[in-house]
Protein backbone atom coordinates (compact mmCIF):
# COMPACT_ATOMS: atom_id res chain seq x y z
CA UNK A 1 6.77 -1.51 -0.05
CA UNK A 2 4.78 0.37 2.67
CA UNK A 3 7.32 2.82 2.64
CA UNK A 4 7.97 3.78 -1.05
CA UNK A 5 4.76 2.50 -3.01
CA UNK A 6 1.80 2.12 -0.97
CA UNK A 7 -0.08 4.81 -2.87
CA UNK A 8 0.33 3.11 -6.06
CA UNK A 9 -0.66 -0.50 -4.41
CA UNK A 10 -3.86 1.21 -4.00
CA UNK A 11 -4.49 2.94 -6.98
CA UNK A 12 -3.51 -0.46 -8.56
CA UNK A 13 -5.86 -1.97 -6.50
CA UNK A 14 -8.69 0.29 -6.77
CA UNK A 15 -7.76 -0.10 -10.82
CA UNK A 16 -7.89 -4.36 -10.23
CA UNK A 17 -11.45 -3.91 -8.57
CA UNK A 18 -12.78 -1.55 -11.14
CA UNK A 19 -11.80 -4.03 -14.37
CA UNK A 20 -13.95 -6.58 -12.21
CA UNK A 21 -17.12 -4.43 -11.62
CA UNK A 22 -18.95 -7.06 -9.74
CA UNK A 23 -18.20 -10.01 -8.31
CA UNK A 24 -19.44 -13.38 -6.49
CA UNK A 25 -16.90 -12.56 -3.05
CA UNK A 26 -13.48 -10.92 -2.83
CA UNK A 27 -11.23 -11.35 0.34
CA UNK A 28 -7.94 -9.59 1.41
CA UNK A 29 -4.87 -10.91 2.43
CA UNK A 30 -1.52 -9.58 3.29
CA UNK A 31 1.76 -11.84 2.68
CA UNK A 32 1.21 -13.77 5.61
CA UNK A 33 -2.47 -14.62 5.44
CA UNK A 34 -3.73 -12.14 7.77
CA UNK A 35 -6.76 -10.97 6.92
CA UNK A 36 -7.51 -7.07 6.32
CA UNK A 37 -11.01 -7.68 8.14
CA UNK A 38 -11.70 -10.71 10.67
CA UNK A 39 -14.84 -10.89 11.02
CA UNK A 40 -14.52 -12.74 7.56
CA UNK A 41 -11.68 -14.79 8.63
CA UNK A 42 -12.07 -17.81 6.06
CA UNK A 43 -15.25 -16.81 4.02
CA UNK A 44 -15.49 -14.20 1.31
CA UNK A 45 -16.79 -10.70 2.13
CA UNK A 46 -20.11 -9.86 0.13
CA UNK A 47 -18.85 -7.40 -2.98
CA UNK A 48 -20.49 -4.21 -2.26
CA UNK A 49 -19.52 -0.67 -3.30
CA UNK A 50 -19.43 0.33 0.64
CA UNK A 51 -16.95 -2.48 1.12
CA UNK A 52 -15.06 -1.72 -2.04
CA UNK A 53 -14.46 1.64 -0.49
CA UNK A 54 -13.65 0.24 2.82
CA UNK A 55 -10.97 -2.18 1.58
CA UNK A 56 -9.22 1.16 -0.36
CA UNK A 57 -9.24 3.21 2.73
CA UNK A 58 -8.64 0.75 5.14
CA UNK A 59 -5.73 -0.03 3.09
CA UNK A 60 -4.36 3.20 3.74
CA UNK A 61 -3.19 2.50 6.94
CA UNK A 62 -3.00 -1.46 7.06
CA UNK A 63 -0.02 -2.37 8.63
CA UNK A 64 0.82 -5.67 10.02
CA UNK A 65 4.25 -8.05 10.11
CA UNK A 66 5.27 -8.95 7.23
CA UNK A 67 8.48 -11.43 6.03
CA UNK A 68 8.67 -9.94 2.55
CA UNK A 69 7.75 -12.86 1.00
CA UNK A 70 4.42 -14.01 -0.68
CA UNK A 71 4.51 -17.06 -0.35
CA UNK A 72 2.59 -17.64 3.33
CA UNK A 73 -0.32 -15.72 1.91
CA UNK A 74 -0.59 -17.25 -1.25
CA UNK A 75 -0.76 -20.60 0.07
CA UNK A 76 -2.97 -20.00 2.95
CA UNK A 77 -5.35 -18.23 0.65
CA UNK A 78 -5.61 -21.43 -1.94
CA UNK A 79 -5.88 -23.51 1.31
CA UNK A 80 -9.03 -21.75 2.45
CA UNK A 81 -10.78 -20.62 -0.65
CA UNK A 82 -9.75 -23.65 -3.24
CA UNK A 83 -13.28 -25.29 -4.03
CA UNK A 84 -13.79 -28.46 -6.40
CA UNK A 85 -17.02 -26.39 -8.43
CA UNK A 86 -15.87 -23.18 -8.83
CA UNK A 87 -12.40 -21.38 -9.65
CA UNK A 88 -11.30 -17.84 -8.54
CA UNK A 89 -8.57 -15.67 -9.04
CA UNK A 90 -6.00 -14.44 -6.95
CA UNK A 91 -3.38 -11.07 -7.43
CA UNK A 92 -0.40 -11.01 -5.60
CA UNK A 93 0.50 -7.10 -4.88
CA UNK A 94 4.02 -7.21 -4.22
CA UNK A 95 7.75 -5.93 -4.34
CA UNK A 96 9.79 -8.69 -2.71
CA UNK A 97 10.70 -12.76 -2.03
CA UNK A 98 13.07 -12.96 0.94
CA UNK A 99 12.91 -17.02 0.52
CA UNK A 100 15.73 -19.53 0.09
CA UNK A 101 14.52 -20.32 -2.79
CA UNK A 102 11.89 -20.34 -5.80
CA UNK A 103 11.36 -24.30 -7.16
CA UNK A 104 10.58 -25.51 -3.17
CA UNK A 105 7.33 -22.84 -3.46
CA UNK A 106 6.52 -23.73 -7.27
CA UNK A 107 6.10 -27.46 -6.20
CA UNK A 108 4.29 -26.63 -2.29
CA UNK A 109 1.53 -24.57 -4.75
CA UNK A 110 1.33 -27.06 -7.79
CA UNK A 111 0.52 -29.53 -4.85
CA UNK A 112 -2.33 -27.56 -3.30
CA UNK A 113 -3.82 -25.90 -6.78
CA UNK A 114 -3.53 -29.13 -8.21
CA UNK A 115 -4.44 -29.34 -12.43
CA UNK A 116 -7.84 -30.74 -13.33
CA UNK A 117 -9.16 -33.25 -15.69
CA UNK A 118 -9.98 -29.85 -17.96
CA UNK A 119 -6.17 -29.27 -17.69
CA UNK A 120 -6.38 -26.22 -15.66
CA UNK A 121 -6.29 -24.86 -12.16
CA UNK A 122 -9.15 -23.95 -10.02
CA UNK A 123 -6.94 -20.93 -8.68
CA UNK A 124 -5.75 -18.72 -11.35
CA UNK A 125 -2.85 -16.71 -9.90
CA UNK A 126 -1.94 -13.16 -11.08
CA UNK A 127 0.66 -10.52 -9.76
CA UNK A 128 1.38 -7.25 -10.00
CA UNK A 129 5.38 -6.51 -9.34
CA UNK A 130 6.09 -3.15 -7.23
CA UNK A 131 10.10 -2.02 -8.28
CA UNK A 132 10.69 -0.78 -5.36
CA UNK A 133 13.36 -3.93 -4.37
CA UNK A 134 15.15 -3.03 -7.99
CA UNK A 135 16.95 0.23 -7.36
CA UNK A 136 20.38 0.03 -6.53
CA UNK A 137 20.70 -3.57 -6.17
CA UNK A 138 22.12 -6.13 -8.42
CA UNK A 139 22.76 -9.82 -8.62
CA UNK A 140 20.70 -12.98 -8.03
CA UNK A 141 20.24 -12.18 -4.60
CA UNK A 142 18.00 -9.19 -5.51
CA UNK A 143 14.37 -9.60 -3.52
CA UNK A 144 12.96 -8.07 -6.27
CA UNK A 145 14.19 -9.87 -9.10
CA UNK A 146 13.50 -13.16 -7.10
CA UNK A 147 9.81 -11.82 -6.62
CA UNK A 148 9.22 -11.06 -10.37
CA UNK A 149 11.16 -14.48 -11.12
CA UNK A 150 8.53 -16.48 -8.78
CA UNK A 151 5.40 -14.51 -9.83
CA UNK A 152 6.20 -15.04 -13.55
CA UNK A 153 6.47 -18.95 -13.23
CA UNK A 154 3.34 -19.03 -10.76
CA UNK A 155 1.36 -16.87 -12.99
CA UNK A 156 2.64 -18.93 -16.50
CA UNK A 157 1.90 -22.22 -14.10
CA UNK A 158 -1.31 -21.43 -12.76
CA UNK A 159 -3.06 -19.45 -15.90
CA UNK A 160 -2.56 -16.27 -15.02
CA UNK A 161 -1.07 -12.46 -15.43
CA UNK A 162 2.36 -11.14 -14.13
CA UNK A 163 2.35 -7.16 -14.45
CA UNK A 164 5.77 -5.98 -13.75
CA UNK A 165 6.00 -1.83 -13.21
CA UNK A 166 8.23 -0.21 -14.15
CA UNK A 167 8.46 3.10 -12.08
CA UNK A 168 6.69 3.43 -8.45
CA UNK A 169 5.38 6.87 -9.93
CA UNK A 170 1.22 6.61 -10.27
CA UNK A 171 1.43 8.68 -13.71
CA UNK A 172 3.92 6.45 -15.13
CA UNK A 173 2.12 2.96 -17.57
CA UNK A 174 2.42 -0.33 -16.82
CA UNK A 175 5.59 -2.42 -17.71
CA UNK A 176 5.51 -5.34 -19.64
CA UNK A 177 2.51 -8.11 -19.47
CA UNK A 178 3.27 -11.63 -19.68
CA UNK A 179 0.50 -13.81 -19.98
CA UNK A 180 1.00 -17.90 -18.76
């Protein structure tokens, strides 16, 4: 994704943090739970609009390992941040799932975000899908498919948004929004 879309994970980002104008703590995460700054390794970074614009530009040029696959991060960040009196939201920026397979990670995160006595989930899980993993590939084994495939049931499961683009282009609109 680094190589094809990372300007338009940003903008999207940058677009994510303006809807939410202010808010309690915000964190970031890549796909293996590494943090983006860690000196707040496991607590939430105060929501400032210096640190806003630190998060975009250190974005920039964030690289670390990754195994194509959200899964890692997503648990690791409902692990540390999952709270009995208070629910947050987490978006999943992402193009790929290079795992086995889908219903083994649907049943690890309905165990951890487990469904309240109000019949919801303390960690509301959206995504936004990258197509960069579409072109030129087809069949089930597609990363990209699989990663729209996963987001869509964790999003539906856990009361969220999937956003699926549809071009990698930043001028281009959004594709279609399914709402769980």
């Amino acid at each position: 994704m680094q190589r094809n879309a990372w300007g338009l994970v940003q903008k999207k980002l940058a677009e994510t943090l303006k809807v939410y104008p202010k808010v309690k703590g915000i964190q970031i995460m890549n796909d293996m739970g590494n943090y983006m700054f860690s000196q707040y390794r496991g607590e939430w970074i105060p929501d400032t609009p210096a640190r806003r614009r630190a998060i975009i530009s250190n974005l920039g040029t964030w690289q670390s390992f990754s195994n194509s696959s959200p899964v890692e991060g997503i648990e690791a960040a409902i692990r540390t941040f999952y709270a009995l009196d208070k629910k947050i939201s987490l978006y999943v920026f992402g193009d790929e799932f290079s795992g086995n397979a889908i219903q083994p990670v649907i049943d690890a995160v309905d165990r951890i975000n487990k469904v309240t006595k109000d019949v919801t989930r303390r960690v509301r899980i959206h995504a936004v899908g990258f197509p960069v993993m579409l072109r030129d590939q087809v069949g089930h084994g597609n990363t990209g498919e699989r990663f729209a495939t996963l987001m869509r049931i964790l999003s539906h499961k856990n009361g969220g948004t999937f956003v699926g683009l549809k071009s990698t282009r930043p001028e281009t609109g959004m594709g279609k929004l399914k709402r769980g």
